[in-house]
N, C-alpha and C. Protein backbone atom coordinates (compact mmCIF):
# COMPACT_ATOMS: atom_id res chain seq x y z
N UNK A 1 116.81 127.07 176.06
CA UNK A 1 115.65 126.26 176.42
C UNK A 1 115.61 126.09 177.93
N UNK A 2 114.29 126.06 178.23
CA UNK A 2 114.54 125.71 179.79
C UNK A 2 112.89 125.03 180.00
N UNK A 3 112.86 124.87 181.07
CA UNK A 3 111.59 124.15 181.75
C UNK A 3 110.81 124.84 182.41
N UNK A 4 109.62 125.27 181.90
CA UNK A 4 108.51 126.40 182.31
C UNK A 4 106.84 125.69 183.01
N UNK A 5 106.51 125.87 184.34
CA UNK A 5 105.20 125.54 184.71
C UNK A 5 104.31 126.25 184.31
N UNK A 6 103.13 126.23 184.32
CA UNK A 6 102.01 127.06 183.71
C UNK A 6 100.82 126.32 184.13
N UNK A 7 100.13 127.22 184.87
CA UNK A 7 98.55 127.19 185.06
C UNK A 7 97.88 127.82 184.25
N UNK A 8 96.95 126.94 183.80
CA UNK A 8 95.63 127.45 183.21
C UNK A 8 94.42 128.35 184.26
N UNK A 9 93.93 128.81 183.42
CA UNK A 9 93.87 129.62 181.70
C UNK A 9 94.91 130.37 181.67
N UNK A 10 95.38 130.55 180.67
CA UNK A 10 97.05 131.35 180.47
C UNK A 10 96.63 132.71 180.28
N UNK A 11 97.50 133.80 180.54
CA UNK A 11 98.02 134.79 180.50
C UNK A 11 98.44 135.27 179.10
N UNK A 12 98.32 136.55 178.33
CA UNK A 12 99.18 136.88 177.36
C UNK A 12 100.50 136.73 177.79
N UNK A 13 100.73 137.26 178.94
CA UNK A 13 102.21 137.07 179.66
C UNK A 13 103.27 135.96 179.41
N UNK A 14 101.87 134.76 179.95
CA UNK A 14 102.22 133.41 180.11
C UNK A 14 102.97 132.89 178.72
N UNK A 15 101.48 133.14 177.60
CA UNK A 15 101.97 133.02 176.40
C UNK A 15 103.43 133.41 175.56
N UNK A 16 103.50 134.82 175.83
CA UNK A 16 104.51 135.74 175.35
C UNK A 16 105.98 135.43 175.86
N UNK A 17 106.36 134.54 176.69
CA UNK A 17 107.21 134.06 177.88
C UNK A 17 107.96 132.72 177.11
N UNK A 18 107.04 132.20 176.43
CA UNK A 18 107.72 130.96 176.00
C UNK A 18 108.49 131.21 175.06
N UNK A 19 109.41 130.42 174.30
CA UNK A 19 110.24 129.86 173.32
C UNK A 19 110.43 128.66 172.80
N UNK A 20 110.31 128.91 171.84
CA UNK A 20 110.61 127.43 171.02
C UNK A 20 111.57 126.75 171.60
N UNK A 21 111.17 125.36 171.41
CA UNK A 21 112.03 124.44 172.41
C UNK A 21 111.81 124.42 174.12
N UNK A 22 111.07 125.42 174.47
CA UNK A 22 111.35 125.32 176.11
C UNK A 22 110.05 123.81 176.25
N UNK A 23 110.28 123.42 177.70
CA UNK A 23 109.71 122.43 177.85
C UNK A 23 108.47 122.71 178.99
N UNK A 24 107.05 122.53 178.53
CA UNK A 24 106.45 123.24 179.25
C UNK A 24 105.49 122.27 179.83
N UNK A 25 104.87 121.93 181.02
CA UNK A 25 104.62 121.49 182.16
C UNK A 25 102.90 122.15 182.25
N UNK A 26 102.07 121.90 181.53
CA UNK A 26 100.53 122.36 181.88
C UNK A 26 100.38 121.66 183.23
N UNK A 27 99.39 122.77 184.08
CA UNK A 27 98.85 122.01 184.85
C UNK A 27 97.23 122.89 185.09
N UNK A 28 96.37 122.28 185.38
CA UNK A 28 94.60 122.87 185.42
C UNK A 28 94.01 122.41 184.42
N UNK A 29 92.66 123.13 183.71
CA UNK A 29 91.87 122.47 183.38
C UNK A 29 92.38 123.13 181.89
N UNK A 30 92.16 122.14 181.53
CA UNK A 30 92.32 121.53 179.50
C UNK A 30 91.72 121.03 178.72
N UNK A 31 91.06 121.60 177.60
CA UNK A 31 89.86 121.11 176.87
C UNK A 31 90.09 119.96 175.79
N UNK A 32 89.73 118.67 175.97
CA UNK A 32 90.24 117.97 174.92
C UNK A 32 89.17 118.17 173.74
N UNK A 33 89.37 117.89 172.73
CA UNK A 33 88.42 118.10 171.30
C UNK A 33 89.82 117.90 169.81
N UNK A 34 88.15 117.53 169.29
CA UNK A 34 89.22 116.70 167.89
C UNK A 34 88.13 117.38 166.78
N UNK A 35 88.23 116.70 166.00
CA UNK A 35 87.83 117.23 164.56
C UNK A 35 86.36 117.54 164.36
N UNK A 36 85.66 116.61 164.91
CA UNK A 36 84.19 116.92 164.91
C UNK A 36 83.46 117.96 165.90
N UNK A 37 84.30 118.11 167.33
CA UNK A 37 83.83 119.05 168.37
C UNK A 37 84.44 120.41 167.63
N UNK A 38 85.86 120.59 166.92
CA UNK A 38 85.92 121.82 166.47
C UNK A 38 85.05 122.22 165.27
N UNK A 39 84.52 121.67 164.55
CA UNK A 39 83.81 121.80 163.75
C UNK A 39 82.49 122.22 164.33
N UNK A 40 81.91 121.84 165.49
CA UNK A 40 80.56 122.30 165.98
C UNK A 40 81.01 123.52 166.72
N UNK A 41 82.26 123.60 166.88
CA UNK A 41 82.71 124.55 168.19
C UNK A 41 82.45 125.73 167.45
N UNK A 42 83.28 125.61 166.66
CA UNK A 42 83.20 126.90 165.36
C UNK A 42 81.98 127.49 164.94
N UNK A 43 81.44 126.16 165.06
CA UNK A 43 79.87 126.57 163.88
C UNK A 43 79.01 127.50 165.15
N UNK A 44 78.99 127.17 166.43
CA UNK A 44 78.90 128.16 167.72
C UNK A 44 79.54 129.42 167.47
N UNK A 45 80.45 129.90 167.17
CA UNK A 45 81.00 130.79 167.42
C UNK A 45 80.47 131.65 165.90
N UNK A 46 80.60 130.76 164.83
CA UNK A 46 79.71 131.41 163.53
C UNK A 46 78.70 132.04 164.02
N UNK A 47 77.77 131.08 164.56
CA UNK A 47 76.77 131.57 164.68
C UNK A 47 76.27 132.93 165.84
N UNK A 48 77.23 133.08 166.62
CA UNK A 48 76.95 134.21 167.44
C UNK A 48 76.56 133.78 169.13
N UNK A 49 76.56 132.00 168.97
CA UNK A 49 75.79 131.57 170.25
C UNK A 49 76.58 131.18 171.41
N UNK A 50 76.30 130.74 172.42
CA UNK A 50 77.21 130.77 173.58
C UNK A 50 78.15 129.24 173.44
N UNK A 51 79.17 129.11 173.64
CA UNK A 51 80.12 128.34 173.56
C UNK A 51 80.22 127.50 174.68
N UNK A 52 80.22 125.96 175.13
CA UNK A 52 80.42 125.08 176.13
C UNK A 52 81.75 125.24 177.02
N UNK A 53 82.67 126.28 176.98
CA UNK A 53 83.62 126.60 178.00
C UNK A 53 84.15 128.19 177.70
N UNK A 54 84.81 128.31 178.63
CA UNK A 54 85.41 130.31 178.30
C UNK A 54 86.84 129.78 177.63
N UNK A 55 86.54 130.10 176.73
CA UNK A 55 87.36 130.30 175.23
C UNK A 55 89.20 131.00 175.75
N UNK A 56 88.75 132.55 176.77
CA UNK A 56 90.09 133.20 176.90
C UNK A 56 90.51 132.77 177.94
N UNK A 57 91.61 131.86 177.08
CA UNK A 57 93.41 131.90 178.36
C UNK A 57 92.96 130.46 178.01
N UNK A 58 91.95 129.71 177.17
CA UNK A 58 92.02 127.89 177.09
C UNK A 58 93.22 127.67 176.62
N UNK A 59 93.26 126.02 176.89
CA UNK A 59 94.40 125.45 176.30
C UNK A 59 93.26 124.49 175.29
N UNK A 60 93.45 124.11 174.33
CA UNK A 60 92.60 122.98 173.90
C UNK A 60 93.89 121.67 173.24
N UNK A 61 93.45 120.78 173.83
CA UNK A 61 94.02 119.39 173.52
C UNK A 61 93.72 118.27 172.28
N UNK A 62 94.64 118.17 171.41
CA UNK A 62 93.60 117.61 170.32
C UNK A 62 93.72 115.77 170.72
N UNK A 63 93.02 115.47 171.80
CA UNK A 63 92.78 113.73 171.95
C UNK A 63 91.82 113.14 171.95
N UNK A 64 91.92 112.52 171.76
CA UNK A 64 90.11 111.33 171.61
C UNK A 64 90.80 110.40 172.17
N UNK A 65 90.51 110.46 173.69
CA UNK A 65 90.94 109.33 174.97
C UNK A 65 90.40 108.32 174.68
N UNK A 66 90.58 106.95 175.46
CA UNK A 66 90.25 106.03 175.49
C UNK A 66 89.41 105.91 176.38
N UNK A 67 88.46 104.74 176.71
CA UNK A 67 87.30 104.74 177.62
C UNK A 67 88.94 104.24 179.41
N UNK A 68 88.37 105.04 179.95
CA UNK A 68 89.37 104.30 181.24
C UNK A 68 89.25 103.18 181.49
N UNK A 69 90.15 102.33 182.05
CA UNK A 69 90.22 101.20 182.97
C UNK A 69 89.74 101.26 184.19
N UNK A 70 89.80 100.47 184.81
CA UNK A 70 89.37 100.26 186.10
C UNK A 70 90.61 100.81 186.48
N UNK A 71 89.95 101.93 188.10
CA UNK A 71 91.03 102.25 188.85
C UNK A 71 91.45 103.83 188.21
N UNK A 72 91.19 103.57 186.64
CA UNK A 72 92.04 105.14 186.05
C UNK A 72 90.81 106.29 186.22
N UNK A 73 91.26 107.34 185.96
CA UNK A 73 90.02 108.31 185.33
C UNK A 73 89.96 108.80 183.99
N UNK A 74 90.99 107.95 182.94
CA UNK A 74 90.97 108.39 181.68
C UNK A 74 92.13 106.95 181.02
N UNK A 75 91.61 106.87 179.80
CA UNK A 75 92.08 105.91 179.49
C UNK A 75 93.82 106.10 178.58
N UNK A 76 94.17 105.66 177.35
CA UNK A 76 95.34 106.50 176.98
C UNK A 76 95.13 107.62 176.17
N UNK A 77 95.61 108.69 176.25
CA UNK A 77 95.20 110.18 176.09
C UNK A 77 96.64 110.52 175.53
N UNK A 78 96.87 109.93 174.21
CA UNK A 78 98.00 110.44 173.62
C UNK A 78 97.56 111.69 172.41
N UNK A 79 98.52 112.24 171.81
CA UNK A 79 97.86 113.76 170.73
C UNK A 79 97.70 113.20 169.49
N UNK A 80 96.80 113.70 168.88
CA UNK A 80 96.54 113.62 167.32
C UNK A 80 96.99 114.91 166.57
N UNK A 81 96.85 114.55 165.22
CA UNK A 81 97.63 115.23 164.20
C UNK A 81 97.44 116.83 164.08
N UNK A 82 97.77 117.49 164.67
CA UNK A 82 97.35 119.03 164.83
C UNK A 82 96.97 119.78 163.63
N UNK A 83 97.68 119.46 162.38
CA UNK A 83 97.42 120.17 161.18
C UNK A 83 95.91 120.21 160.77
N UNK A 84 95.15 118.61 161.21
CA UNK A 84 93.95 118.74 160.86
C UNK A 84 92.72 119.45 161.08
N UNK A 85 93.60 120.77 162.20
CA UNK A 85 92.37 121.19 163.16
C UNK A 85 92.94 122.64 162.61
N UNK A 86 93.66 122.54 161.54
CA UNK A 86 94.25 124.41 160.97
C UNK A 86 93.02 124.73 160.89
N UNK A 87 92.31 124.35 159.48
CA UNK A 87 91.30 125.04 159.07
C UNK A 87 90.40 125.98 160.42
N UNK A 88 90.18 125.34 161.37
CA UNK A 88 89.10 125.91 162.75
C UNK A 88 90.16 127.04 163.01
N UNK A 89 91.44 127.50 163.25
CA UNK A 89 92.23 128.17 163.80
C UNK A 89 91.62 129.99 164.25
N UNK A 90 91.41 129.99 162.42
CA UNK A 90 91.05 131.49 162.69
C UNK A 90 90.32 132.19 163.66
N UNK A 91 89.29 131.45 164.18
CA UNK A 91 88.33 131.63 165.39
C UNK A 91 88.24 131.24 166.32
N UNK A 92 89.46 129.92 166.50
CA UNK A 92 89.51 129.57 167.65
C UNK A 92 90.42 130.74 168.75
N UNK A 93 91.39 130.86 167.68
CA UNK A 93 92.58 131.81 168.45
C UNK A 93 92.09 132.99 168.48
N UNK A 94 91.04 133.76 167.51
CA UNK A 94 90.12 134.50 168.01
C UNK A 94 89.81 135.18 168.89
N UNK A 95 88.85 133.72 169.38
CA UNK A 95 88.20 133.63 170.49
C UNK A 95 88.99 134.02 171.82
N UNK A 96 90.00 133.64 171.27
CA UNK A 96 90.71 133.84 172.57
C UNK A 96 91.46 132.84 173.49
N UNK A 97 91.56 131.75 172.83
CA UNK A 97 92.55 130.03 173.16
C UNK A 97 94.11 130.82 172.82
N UNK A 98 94.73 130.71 174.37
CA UNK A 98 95.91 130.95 174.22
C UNK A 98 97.14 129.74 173.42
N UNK A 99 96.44 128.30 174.22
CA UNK A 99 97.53 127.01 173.56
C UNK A 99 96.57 126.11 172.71
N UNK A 100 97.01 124.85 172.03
CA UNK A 100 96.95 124.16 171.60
C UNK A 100 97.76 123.25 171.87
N UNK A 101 97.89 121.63 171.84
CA UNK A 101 98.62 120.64 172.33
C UNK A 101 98.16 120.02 171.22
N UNK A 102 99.29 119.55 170.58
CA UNK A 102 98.72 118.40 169.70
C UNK A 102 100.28 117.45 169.28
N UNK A 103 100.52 116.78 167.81
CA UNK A 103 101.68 116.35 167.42
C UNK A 103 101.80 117.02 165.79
N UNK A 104 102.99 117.19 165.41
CA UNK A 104 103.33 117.36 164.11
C UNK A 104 103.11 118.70 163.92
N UNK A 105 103.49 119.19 162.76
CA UNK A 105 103.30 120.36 162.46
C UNK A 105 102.25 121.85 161.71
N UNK A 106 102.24 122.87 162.27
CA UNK A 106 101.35 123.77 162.12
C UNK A 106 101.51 123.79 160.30
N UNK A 107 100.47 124.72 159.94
CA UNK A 107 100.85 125.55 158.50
C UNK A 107 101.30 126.47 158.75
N UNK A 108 101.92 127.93 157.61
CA UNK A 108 102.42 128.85 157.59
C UNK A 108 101.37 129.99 158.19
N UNK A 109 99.52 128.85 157.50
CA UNK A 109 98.49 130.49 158.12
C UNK A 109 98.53 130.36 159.76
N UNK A 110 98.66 129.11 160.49
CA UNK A 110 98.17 128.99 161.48
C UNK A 110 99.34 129.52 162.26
N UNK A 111 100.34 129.44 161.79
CA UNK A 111 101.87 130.16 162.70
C UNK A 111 101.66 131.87 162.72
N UNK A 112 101.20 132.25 161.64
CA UNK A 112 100.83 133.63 161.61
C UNK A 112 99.10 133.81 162.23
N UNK A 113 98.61 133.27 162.24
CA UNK A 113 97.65 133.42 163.40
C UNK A 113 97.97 133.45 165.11
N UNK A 114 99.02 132.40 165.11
CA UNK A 114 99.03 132.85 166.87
C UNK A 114 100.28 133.44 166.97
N UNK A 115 101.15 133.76 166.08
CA UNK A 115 101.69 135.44 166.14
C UNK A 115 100.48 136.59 166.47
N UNK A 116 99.13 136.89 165.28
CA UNK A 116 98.70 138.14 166.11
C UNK A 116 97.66 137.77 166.56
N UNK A 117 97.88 137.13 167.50
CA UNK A 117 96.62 136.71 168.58
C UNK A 117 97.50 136.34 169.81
N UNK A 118 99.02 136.19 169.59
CA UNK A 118 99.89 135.85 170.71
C UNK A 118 99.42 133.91 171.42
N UNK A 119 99.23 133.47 170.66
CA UNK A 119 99.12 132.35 171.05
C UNK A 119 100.14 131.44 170.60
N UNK A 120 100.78 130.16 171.63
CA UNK A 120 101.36 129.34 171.11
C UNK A 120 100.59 127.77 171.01
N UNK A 121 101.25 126.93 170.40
CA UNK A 121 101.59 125.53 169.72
C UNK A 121 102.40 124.53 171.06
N UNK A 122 101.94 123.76 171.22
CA UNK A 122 102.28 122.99 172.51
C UNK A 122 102.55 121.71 171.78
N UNK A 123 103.69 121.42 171.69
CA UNK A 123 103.43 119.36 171.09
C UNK A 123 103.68 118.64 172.12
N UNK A 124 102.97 117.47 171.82
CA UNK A 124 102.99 116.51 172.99
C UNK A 124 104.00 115.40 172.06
N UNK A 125 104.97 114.28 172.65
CA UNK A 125 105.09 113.51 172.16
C UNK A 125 104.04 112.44 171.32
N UNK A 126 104.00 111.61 170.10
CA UNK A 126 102.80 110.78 170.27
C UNK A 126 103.69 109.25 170.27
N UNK A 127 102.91 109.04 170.71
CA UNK A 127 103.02 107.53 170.97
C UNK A 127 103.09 107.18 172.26
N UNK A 128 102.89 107.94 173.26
CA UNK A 128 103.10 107.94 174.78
C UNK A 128 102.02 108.35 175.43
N UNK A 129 100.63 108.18 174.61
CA UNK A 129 99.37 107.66 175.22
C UNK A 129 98.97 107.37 176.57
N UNK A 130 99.55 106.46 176.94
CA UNK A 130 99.80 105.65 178.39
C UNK A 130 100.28 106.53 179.59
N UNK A 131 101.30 107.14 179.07
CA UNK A 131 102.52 107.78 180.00
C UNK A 131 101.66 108.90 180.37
N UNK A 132 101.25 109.76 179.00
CA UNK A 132 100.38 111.05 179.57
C UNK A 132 99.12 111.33 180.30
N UNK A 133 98.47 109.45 179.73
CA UNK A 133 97.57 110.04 181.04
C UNK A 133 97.81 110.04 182.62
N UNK A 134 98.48 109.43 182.73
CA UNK A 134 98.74 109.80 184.35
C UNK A 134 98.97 110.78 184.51
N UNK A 135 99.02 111.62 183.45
CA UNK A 135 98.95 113.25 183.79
C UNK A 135 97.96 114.11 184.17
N UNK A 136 96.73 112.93 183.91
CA UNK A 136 95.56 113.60 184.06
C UNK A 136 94.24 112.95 185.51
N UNK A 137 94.14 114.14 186.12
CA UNK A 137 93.80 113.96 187.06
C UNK A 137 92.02 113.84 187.79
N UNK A 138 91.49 114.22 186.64
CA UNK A 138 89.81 114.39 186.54
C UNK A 138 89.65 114.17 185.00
N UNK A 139 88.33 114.00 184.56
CA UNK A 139 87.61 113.73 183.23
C UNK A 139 86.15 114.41 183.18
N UNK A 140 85.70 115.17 182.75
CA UNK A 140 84.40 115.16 182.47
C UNK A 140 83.84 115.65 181.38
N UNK A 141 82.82 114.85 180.39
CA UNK A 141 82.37 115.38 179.47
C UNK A 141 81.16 116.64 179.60
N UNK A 142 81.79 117.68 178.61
CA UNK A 142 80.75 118.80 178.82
C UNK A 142 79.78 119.07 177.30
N UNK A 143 80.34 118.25 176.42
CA UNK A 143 78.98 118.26 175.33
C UNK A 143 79.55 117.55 174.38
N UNK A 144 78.63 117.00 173.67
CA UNK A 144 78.35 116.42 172.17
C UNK A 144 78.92 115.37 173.04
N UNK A 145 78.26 114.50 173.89
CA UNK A 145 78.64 113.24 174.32
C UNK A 145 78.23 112.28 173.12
N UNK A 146 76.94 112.17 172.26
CA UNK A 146 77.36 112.11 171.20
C UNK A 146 78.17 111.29 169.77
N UNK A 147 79.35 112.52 170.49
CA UNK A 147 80.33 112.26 169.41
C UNK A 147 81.71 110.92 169.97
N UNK A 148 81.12 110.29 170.90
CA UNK A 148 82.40 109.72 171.34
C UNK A 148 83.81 110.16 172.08
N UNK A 149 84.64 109.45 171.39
CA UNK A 149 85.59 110.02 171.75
C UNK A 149 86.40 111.27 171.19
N UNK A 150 85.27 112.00 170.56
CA UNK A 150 85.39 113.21 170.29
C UNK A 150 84.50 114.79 170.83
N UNK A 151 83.67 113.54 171.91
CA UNK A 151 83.31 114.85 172.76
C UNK A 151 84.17 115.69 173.36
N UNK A 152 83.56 116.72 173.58
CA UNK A 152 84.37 118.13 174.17
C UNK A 152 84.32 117.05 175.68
N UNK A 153 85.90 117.70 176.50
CA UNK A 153 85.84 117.07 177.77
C UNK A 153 86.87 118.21 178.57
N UNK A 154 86.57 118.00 180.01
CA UNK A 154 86.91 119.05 180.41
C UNK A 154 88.16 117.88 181.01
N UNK A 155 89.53 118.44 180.97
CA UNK A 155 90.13 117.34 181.71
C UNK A 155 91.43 118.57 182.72
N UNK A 156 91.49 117.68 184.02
CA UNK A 156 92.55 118.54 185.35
C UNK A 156 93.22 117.92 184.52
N UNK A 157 94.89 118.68 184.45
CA UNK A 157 96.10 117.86 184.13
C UNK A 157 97.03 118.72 185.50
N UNK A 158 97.99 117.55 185.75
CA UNK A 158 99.08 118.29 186.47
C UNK A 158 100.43 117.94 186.20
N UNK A 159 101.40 119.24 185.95
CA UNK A 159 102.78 118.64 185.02
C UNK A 159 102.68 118.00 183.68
N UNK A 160 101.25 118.28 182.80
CA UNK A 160 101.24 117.55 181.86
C UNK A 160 102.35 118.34 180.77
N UNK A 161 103.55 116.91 180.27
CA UNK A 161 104.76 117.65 179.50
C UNK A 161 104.13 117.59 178.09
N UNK A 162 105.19 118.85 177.82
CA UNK A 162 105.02 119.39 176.14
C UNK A 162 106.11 120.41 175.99
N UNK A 163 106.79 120.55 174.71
CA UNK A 163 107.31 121.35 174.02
C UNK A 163 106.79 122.32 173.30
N UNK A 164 107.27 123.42 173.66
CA UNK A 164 106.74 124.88 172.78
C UNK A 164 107.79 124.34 171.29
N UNK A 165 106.35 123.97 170.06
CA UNK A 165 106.86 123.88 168.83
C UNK A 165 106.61 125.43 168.40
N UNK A 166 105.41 126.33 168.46
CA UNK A 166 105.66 127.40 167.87
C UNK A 166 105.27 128.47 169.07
N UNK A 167 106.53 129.78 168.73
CA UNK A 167 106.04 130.54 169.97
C UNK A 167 105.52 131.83 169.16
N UNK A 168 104.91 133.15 170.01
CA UNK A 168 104.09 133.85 169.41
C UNK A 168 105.19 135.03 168.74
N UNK A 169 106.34 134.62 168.17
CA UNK A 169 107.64 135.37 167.68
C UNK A 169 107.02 134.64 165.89
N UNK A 170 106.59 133.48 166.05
CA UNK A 170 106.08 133.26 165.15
C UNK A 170 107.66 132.25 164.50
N UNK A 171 108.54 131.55 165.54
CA UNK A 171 109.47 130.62 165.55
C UNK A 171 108.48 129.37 165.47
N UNK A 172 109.42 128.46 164.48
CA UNK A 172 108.99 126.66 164.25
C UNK A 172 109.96 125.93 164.79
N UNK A 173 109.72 125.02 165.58
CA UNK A 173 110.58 124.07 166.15
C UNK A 173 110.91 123.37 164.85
N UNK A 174 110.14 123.24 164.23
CA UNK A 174 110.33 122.05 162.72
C UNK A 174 110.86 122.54 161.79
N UNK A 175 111.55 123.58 162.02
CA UNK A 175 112.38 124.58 160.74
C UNK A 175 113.51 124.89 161.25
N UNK A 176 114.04 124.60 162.04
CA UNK A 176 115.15 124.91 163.31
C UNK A 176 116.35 124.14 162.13
C-alpha cells in the first residue's frame, strides 16, 4: 500500500496504477451526484443526447452536500451508500468515468464492470462529512438544480482522501 496523488480527469494509466488499499489523494474537478442525477444522467446517455459534463477520465462523487455556512463554499460533503448507484454502472463506466467515491461496498457486476472498462472504486470514510469538506475548494451547480441536494455539481477538491476499495485487477478491499 502506499499513498498516490491524482489529478483529474484520470488517465487509463492513472487508473491501472492503483491497488487495493493504496491511499489516494484526488485533487481537480469532481462530479458530485446521487440517485436521482444518475438516473437522469443515464436516461441522457439512453437517449443519445449530450450529457452536462465530459464523462472520460470523470471521477463522480456520490454526496448530497449540505447547504454551506457562512464563510464555507460547501457545507458537510460526507459519501453515501455506493451500492445504490450499481444499477447506473453499466453506462456510466461506459461512458467513460474512470472513479467513483462513495462508502460500502460494490456488487460482483459492478467489480467486473470496472475491470473491463479499467475503472476503479474510491471509498471515502463516512461519517467525516465535516473533515472532507475542507477538501473542497469551489462548488457549482451545473443541472437539475431542481433536485436539491442531488443536483449534479461540479466541485475543485484538493488532497481529497480515499482508499482504492476496488482496483481494475478486479481486487475487493472487503474480501481481503
Amino acid at each position: 500500500m502506499k499513498t498516490i496523488s491524482l489529478t483529474t480527469p484520470l488517465s487509463d494509466n492513472d487508473a491501472r496504477a492503483l491497488r487495493v488499499g493504496d491511499e489516494v489523494l484526488v485533487s481537480g474537478e469532481v462530479y458530485a451526484l446521487r440517485d436521482a442525477g444518475h438516473r437522469r444522467l443515464v436516461e441522457l446517455i439512453r437517449a443519445g443526447r449530450p450529457v452536462p459534463f465530459e464523462m472520460k477520465g470523470a471521477v463522480i462523487y456520490y454526496v448530497g452536500p449540505t447547504p454551506a455556512p457562512e464563510g464555507m463554499v460547501i457545507g458537510s460533503a460526507g459519501p453515501t451508500t455506493a451500492a445504490r448507484m450499481d444499477a447506473y454502472m453499466p453506462e456510466i463506466l461506459a461512458a467513460g468515468v474512470k472513479a467513483t467515491i462513495g462508502k460500502g461496498r460494490r456488487s460482483a457486476g459492478v467489480i467486473e464492470l470496472m475491470e473491463k472498462h479499467g475503472a476503479v472504486y474510491l471509498a471515502a470514510i463516512g461519517g467525516t462529512g465535516a473533515l472532507l469538506s475542507g477538501h473542497v475548494t469551489a462548488v457549482e451547480t451545473i443541472a437539475w438544480e431542481e433536485l436539491g441536494t442531488e443536483a449534479l455539481r461540479r466541485l475543485v477538491v484538493r488532497d481529497f482522501p480515499t482508499i482504492c476499495a476496488n482496483d481494475v485487477q478486479g481486487n475487493d478491499i472487503f474480501t481481503r
